[in-house]
PDB file of N, CA and C in Angstrom:
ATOM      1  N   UNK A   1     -50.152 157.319 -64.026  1.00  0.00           N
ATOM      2  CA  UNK A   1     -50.881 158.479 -64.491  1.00  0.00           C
ATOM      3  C   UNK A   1     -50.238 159.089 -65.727  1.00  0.00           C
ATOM      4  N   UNK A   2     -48.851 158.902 -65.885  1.00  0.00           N
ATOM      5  CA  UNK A   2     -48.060 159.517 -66.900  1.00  0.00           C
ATOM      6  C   UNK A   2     -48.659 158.596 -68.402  1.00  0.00           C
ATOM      7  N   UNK A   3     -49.157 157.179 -68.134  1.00  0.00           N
ATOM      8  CA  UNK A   3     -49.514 156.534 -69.301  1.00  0.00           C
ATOM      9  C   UNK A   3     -50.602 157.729 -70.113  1.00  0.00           C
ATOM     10  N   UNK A   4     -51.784 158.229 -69.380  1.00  0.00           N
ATOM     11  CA  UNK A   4     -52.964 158.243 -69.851  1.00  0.00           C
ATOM     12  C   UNK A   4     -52.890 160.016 -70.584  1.00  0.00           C
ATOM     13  N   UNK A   5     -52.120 160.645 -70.382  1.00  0.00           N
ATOM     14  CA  UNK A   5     -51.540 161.807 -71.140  1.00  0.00           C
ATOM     15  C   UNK A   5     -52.824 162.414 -71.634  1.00  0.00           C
ATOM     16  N   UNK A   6     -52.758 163.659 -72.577  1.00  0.00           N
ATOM     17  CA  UNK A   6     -54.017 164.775 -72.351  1.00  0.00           C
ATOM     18  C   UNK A   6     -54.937 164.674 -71.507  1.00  0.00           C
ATOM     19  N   UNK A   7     -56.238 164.875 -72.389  1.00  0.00           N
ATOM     20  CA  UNK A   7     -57.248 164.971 -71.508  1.00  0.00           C
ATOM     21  C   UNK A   7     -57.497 164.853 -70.896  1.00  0.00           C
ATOM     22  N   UNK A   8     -56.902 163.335 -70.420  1.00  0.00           N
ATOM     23  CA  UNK A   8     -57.316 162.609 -69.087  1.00  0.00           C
ATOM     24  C   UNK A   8     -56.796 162.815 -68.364  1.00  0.00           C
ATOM     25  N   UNK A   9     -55.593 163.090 -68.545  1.00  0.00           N
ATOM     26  CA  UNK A   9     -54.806 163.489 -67.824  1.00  0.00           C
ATOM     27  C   UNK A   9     -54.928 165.128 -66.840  1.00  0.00           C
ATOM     28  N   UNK A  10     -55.625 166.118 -67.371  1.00  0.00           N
ATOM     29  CA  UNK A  10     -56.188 166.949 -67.572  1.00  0.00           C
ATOM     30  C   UNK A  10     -57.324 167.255 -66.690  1.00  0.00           C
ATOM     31  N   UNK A  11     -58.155 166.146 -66.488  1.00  0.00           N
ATOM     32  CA  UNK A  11     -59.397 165.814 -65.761  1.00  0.00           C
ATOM     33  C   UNK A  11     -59.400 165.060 -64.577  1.00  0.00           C
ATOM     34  N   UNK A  12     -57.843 164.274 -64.539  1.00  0.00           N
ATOM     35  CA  UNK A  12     -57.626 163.694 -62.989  1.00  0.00           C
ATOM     36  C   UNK A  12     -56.637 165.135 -62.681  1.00  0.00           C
ATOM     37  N   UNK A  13     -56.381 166.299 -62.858  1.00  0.00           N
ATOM     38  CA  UNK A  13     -56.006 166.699 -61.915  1.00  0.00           C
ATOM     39  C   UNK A  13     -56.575 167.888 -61.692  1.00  0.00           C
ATOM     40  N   UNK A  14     -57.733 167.928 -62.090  1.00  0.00           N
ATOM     41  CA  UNK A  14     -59.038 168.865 -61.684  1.00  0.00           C
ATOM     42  C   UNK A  14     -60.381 168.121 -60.390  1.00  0.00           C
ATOM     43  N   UNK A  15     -59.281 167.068 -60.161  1.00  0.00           N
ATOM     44  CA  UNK A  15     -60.517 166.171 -59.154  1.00  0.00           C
ATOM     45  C   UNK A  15     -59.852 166.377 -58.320  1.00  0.00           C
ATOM     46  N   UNK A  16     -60.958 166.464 -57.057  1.00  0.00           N
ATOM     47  CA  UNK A  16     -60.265 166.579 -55.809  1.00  0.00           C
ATOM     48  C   UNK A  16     -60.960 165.621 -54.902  1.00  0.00           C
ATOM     49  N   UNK A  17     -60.339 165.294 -54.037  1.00  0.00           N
ATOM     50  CA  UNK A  17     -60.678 163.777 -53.572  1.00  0.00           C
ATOM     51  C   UNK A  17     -60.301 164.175 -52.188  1.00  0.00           C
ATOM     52  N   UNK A  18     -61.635 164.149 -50.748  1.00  0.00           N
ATOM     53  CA  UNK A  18     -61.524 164.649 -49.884  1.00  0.00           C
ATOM     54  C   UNK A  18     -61.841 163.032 -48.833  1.00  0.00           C
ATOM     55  N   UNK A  19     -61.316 162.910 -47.949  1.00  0.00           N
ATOM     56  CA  UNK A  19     -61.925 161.647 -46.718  1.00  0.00           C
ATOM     57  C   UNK A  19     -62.108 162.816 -45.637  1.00  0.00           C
ATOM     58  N   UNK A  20     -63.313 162.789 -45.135  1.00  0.00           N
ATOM     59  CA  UNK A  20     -63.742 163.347 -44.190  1.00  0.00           C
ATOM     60  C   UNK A  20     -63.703 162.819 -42.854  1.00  0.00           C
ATOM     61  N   UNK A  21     -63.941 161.845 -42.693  1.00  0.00           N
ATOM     62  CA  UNK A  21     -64.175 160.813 -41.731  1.00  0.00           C
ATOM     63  C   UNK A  21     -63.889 158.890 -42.518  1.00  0.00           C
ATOM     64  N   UNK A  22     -63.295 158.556 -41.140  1.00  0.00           N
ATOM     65  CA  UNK A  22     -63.055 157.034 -41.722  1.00  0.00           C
ATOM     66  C   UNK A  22     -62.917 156.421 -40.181  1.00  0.00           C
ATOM     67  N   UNK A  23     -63.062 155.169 -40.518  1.00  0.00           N
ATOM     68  CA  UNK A  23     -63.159 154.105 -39.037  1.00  0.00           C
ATOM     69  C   UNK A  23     -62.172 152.726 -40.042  1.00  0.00           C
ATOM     70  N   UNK A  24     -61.811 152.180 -38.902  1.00  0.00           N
ATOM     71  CA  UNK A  24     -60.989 150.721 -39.283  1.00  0.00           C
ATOM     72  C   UNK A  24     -61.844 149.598 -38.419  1.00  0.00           C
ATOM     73  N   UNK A  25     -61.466 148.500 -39.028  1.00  0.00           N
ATOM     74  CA  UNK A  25     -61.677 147.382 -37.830  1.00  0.00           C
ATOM     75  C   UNK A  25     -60.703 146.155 -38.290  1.00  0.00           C
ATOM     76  N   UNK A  26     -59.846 146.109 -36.923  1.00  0.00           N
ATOM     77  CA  UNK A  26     -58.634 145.389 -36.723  1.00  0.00           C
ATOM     78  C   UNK A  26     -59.224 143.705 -36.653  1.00  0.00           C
ATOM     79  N   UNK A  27     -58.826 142.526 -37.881  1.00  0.00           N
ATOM     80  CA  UNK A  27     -59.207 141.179 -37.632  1.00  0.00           C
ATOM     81  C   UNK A  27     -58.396 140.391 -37.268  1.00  0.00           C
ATOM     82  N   UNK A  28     -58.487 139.511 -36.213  1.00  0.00           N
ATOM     83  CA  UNK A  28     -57.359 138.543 -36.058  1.00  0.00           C
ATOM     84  C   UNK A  28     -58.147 137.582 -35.958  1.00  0.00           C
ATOM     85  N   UNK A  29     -57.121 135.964 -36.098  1.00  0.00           N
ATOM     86  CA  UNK A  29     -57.779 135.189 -35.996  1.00  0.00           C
ATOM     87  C   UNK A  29     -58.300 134.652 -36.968  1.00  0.00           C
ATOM     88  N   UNK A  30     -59.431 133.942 -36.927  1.00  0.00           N
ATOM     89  CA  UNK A  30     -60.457 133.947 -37.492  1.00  0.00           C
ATOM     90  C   UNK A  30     -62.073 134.406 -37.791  1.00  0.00           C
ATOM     91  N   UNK A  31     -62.086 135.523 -38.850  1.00  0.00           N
ATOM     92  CA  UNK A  31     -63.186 136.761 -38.677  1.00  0.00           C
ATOM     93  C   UNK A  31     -64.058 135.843 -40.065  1.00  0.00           C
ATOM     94  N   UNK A  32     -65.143 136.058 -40.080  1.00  0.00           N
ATOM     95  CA  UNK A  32     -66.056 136.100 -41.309  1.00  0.00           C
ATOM     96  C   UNK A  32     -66.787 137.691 -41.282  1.00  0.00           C
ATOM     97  N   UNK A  33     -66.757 138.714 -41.847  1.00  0.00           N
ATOM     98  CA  UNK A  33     -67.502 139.503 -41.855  1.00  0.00           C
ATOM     99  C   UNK A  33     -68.944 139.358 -42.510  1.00  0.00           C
ATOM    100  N   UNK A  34     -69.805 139.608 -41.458  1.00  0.00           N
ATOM    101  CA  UNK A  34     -71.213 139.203 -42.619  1.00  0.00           C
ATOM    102  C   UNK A  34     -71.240 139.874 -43.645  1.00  0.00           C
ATOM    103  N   UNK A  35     -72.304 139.780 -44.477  1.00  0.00           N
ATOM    104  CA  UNK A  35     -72.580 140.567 -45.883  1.00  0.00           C
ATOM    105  C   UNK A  35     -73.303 141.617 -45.413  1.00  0.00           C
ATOM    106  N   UNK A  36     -72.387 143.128 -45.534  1.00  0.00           N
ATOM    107  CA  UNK A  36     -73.008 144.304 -45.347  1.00  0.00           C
ATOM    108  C   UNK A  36     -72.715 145.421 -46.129  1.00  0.00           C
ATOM    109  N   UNK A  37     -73.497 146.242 -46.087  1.00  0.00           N
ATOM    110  CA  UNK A  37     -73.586 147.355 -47.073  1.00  0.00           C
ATOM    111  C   UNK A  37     -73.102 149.082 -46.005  1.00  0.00           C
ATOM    112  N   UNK A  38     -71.990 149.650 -46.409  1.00  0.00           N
ATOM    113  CA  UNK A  38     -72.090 151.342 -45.617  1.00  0.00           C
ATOM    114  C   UNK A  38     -73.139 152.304 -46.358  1.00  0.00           C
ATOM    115  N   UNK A  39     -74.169 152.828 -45.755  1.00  0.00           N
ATOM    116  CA  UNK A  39     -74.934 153.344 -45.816  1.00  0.00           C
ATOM    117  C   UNK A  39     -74.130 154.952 -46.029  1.00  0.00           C
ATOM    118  N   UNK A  40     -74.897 156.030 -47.172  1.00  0.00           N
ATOM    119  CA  UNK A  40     -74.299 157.347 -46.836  1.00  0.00           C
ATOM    120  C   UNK A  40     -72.663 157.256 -47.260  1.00  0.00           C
ATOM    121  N   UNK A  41     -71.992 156.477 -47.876  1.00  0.00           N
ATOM    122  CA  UNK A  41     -70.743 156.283 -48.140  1.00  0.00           C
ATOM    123  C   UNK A  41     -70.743 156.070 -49.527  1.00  0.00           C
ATOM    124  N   UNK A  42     -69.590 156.351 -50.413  1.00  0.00           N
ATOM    125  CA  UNK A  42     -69.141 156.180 -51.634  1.00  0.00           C
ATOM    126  C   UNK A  42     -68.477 154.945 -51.954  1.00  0.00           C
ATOM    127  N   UNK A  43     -67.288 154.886 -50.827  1.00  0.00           N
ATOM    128  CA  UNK A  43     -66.816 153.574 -51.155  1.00  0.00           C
ATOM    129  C   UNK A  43     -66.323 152.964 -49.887  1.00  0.00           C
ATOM    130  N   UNK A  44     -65.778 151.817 -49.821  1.00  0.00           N
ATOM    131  CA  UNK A  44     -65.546 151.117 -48.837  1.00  0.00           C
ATOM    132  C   UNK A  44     -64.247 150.431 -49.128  1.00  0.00           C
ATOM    133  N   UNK A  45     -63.204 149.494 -48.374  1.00  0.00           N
ATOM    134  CA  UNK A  45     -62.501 149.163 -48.975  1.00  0.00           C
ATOM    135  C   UNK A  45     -61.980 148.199 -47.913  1.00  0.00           C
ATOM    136  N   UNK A  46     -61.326 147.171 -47.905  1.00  0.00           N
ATOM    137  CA  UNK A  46     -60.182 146.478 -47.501  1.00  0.00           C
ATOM    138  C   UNK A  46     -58.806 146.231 -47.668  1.00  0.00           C
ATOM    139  N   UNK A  47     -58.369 146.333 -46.466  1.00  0.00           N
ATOM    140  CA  UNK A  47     -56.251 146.487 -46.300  1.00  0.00           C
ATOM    141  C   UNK A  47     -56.111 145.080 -45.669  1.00  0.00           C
ATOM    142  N   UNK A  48     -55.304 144.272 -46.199  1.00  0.00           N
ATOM    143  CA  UNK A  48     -55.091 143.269 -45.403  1.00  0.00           C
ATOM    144  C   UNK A  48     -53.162 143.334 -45.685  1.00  0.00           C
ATOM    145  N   UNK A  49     -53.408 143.263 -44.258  1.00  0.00           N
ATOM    146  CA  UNK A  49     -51.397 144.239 -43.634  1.00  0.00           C
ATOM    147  C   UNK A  49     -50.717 141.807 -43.413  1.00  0.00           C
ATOM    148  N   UNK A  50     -51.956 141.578 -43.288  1.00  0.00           N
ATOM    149  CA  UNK A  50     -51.312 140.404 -42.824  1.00  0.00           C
ATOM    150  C   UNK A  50     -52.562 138.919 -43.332  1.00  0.00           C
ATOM    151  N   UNK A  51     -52.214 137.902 -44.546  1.00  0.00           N
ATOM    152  CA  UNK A  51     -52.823 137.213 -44.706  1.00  0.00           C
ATOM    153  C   UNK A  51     -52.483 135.853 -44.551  1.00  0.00           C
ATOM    154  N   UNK A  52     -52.926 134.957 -44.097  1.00  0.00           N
ATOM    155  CA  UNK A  52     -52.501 133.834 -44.078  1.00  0.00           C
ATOM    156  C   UNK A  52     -53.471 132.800 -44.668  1.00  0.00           C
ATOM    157  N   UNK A  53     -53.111 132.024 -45.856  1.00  0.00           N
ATOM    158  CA  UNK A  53     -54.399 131.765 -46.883  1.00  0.00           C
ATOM    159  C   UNK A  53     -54.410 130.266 -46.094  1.00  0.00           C
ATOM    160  N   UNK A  54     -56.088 129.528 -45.912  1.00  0.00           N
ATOM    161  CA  UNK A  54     -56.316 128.558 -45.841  1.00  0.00           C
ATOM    162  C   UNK A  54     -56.310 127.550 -46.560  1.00  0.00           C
ATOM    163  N   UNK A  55     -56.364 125.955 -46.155  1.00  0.00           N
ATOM    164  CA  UNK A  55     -56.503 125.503 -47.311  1.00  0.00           C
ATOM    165  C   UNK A  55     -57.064 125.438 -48.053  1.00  0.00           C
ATOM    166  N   UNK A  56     -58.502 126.299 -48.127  1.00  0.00           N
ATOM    167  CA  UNK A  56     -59.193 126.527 -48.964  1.00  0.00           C
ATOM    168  C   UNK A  56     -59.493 127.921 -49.290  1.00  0.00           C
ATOM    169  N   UNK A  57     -58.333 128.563 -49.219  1.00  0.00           N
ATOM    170  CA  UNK A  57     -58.052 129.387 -50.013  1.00  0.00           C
ATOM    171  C   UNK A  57     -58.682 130.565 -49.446  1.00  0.00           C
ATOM    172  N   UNK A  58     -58.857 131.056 -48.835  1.00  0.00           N
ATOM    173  CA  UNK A  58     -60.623 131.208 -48.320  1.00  0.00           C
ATOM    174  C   UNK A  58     -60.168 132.814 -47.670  1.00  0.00           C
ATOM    175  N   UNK A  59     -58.631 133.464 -47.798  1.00  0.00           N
ATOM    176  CA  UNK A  59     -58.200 134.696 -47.090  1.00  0.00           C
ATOM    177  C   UNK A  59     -58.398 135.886 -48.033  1.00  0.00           C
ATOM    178  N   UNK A  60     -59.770 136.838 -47.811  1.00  0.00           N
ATOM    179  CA  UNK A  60     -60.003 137.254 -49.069  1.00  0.00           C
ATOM    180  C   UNK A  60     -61.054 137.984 -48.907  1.00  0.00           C
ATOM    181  N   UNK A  61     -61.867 138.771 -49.533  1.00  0.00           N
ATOM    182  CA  UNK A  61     -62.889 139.447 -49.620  1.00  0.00           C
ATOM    183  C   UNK A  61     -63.946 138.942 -50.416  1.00  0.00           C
ATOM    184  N   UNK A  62     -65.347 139.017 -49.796  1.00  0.00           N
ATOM    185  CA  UNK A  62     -66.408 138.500 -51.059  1.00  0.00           C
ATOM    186  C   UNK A  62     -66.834 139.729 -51.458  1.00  0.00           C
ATOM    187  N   UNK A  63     -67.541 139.803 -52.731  1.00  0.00           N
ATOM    188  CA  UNK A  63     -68.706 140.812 -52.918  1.00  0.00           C
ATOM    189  C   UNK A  63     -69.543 140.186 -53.550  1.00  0.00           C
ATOM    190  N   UNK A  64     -70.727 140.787 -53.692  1.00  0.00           N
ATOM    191  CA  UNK A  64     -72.273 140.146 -53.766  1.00  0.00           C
ATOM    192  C   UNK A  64     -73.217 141.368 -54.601  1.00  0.00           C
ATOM    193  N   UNK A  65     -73.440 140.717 -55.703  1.00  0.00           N
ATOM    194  CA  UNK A  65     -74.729 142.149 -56.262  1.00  0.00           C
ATOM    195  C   UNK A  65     -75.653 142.127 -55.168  1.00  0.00           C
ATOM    196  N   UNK A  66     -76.288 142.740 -54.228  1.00  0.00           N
ATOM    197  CA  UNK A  66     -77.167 143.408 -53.957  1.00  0.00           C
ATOM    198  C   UNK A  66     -78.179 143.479 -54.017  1.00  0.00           C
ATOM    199  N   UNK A  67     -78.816 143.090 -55.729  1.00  0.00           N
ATOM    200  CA  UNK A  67     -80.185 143.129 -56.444  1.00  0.00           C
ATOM    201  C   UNK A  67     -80.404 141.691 -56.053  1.00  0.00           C
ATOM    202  N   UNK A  68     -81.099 141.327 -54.879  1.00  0.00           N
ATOM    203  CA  UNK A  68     -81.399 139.836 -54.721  1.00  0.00           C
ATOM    204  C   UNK A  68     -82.364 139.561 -56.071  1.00  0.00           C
ATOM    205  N   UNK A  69     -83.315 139.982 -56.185  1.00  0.00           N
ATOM    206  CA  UNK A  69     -84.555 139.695 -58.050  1.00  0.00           C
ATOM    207  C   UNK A  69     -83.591 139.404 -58.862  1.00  0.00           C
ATOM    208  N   UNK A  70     -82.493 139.929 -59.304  1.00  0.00           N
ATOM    209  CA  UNK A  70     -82.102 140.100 -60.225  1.00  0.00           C
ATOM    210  C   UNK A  70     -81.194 138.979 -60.215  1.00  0.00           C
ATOM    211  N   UNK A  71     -81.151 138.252 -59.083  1.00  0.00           N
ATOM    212  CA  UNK A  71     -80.365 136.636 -58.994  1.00  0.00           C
ATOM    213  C   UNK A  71     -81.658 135.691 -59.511  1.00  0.00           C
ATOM    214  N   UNK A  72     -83.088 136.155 -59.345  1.00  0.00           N
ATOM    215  CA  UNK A  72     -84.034 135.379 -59.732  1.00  0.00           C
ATOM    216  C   UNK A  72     -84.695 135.564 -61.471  1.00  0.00           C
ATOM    217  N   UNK A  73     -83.847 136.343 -61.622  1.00  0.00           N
ATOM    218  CA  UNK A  73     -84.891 136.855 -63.325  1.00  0.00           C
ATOM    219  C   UNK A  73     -84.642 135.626 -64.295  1.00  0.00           C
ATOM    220  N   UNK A  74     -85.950 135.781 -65.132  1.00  0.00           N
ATOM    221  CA  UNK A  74     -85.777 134.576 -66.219  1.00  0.00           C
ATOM    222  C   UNK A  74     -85.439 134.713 -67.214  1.00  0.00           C
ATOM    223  N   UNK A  75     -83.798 134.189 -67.098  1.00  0.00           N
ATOM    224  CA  UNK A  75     -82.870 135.000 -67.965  1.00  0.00           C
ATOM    225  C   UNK A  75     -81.738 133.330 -68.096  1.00  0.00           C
ATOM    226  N   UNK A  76     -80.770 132.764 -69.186  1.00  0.00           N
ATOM    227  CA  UNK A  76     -80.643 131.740 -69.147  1.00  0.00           C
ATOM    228  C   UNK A  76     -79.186 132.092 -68.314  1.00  0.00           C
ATOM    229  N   UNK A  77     -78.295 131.001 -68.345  1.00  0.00           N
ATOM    230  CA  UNK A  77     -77.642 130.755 -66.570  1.00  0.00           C
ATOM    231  C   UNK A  77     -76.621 131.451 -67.227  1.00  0.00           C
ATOM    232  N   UNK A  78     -75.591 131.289 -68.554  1.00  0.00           N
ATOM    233  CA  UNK A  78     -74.625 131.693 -68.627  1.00  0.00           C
ATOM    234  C   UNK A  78     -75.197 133.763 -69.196  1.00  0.00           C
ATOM    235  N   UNK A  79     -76.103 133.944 -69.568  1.00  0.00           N
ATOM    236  CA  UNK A  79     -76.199 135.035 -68.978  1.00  0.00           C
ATOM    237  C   UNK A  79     -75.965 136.026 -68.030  1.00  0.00           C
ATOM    238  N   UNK A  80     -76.981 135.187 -67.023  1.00  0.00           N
ATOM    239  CA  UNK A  80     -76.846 135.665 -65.143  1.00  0.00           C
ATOM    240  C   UNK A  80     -75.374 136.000 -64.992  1.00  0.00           C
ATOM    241  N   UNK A  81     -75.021 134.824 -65.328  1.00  0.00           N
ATOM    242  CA  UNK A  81     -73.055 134.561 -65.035  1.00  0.00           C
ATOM    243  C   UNK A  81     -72.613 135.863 -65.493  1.00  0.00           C
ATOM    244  N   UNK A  82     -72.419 136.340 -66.991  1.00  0.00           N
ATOM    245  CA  UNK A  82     -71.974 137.200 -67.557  1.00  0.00           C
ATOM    246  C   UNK A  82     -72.221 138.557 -67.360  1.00  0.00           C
ATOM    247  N   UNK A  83     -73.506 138.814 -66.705  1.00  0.00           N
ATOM    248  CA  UNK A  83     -73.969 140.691 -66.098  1.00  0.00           C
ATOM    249  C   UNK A  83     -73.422 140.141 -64.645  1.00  0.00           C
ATOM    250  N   UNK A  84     -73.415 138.741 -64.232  1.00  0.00           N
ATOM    251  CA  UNK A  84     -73.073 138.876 -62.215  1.00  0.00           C
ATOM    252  C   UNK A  84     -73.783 139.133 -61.432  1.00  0.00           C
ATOM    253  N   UNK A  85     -75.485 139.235 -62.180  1.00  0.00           N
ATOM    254  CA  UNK A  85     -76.992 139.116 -61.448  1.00  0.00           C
ATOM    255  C   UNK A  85     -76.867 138.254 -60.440  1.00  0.00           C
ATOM    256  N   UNK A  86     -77.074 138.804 -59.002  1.00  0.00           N
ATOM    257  CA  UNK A  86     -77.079 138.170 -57.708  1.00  0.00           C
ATOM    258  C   UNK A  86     -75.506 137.105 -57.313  1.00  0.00           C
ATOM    259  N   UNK A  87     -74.784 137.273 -58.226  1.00  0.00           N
ATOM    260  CA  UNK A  87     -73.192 136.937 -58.694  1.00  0.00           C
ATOM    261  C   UNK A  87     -72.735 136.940 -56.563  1.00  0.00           C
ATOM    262  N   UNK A  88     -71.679 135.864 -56.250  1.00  0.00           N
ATOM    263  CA  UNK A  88     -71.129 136.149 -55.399  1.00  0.00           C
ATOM    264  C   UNK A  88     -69.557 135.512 -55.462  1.00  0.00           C
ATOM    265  N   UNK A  89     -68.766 136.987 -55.824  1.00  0.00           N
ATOM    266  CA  UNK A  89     -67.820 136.585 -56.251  1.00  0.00           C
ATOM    267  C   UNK A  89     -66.430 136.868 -55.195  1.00  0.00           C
ATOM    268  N   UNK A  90     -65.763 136.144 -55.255  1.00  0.00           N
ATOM    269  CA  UNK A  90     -64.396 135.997 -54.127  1.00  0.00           C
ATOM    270  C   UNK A  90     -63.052 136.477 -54.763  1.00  0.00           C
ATOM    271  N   UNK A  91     -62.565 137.370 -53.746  1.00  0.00           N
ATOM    272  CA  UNK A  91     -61.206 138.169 -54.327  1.00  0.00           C
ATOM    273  C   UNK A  91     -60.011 137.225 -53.407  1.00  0.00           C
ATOM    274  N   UNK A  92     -59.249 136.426 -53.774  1.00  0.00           N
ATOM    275  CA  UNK A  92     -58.354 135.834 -53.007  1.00  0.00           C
ATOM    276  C   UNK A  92     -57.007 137.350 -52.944  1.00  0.00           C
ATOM    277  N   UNK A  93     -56.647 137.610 -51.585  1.00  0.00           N
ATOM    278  CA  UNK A  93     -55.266 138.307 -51.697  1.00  0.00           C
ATOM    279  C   UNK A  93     -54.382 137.805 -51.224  1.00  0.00           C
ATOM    280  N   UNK A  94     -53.444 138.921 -51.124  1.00  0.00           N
ATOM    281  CA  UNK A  94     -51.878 138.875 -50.462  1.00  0.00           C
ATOM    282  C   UNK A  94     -51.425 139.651 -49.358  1.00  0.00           C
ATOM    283  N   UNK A  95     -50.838 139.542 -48.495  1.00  0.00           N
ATOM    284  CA  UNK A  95     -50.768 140.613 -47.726  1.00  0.00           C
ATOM    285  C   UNK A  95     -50.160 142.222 -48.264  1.00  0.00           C
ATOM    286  N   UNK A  96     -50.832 142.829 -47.899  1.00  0.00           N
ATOM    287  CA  UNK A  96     -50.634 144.455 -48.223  1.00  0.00           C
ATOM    288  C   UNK A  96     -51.527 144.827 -49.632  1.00  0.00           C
ATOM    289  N   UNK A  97     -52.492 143.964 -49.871  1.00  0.00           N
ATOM    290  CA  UNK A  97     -53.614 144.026 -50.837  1.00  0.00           C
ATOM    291  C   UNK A  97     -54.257 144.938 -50.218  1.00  0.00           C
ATOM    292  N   UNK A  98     -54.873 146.210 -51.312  1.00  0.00           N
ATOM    293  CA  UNK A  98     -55.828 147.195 -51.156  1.00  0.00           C
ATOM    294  C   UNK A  98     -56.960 146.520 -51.814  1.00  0.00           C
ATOM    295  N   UNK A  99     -58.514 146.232 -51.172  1.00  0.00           N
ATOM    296  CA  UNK A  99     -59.346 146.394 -52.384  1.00  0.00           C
ATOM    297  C   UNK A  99     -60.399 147.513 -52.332  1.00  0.00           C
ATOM    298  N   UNK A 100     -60.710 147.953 -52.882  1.00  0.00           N
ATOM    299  CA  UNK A 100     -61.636 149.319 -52.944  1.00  0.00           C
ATOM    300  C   UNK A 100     -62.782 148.694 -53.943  1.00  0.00           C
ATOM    301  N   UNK A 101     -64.177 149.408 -53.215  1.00  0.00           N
ATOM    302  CA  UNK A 101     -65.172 148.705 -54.184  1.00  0.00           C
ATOM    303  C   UNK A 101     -66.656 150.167 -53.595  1.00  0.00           C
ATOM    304  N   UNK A 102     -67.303 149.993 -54.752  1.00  0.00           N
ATOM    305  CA  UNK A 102     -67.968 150.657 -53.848  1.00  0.00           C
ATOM    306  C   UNK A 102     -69.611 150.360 -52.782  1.00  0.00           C
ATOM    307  N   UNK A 103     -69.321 151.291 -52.028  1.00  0.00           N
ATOM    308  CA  UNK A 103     -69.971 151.165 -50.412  1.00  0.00           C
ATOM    309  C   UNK A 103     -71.360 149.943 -51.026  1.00  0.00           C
ATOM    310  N   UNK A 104     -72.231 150.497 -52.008  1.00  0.00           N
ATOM    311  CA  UNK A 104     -73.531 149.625 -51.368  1.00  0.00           C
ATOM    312  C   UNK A 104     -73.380 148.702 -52.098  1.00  0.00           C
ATOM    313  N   UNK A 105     -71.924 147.953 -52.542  1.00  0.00           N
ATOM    314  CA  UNK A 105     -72.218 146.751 -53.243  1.00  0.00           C
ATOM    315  C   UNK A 105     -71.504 145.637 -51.813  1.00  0.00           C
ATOM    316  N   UNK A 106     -73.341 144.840 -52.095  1.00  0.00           N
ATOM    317  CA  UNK A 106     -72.697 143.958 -50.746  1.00  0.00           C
ATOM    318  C   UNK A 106     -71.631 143.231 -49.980  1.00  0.00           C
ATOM    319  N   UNK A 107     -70.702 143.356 -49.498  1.00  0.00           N
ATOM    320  CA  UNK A 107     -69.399 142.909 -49.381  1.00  0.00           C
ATOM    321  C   UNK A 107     -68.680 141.942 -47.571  1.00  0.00           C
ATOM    322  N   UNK A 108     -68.110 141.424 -47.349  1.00  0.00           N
ATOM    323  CA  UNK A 108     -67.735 140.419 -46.493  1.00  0.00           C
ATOM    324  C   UNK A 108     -66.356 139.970 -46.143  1.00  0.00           C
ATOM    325  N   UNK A 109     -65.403 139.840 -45.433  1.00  0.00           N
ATOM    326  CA  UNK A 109     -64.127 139.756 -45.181  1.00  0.00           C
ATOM    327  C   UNK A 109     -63.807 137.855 -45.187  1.00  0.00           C
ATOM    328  N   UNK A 110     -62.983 137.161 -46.054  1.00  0.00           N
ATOM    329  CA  UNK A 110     -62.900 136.201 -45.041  1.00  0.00           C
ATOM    330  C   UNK A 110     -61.581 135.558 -44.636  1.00  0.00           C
ATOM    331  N   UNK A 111     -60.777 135.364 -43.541  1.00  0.00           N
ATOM    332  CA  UNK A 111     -59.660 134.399 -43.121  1.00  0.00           C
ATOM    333  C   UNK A 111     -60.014 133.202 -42.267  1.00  0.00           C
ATOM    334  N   UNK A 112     -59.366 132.353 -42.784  1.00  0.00           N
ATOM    335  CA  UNK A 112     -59.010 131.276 -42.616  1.00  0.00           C
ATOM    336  C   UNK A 112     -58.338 130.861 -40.694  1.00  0.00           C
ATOM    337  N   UNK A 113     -58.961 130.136 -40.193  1.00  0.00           N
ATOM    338  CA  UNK A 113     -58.791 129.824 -38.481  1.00  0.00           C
ATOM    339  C   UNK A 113     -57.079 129.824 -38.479  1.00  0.00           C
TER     340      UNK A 113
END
């Protein structure tokens, strides 16, 4: 925070940032979370306290645009690619990785058996 000095500096500490309510869900094993969206929420996020990567790599979070059309528009491919229209893209972590994203962008947990 010390990088970003005046203004900005200025304006993050006029924000106030409240959690009202929050829920966890503990994965062991082997979990796939389907692709879901929190309704009424800002953001959503994943803690992984403990990862153990598969061989395919696969210990990690997905997210997914949302706009299913907008995976179909007639638009050429490295386009699509470049806005991430209907995009489903994979966050490989580490253990004690935070990811924060927000709530209605479609999202999914995955570890490895």
């Amino acid at each position: 925070l010390k990088q970003l000095g005046g203004k900005a500096m200025d304006a993050l500490q006029r924000i106030h940032v409240s959690i009202p309510s929050s829920w966890a869900r503990v994965g062991c094993d082997a979990i796939m979370a389907m692709p879901h969206v929190h309704p009424k929420v800002a953001f959503a996020g994943s803690l992984y306290l403990d990862c153990v990567q598969g061989e395919d790599g696969s210990c990690g979070v997905y997210l997914q645009d949302p706009r299913t059309p907008a995976g179909m528009a007639e638009v050429p491919d490295t386009l699509r690619q470049r806005l991430g229209w209907g995009q489903l893209h994979r966050l490989q972590v580490a253990p004690g990785t935070l990811v924060l994203y927000p709530a209605w962008l479609q999202h999914g947990a995955l570890m490895p058996r």
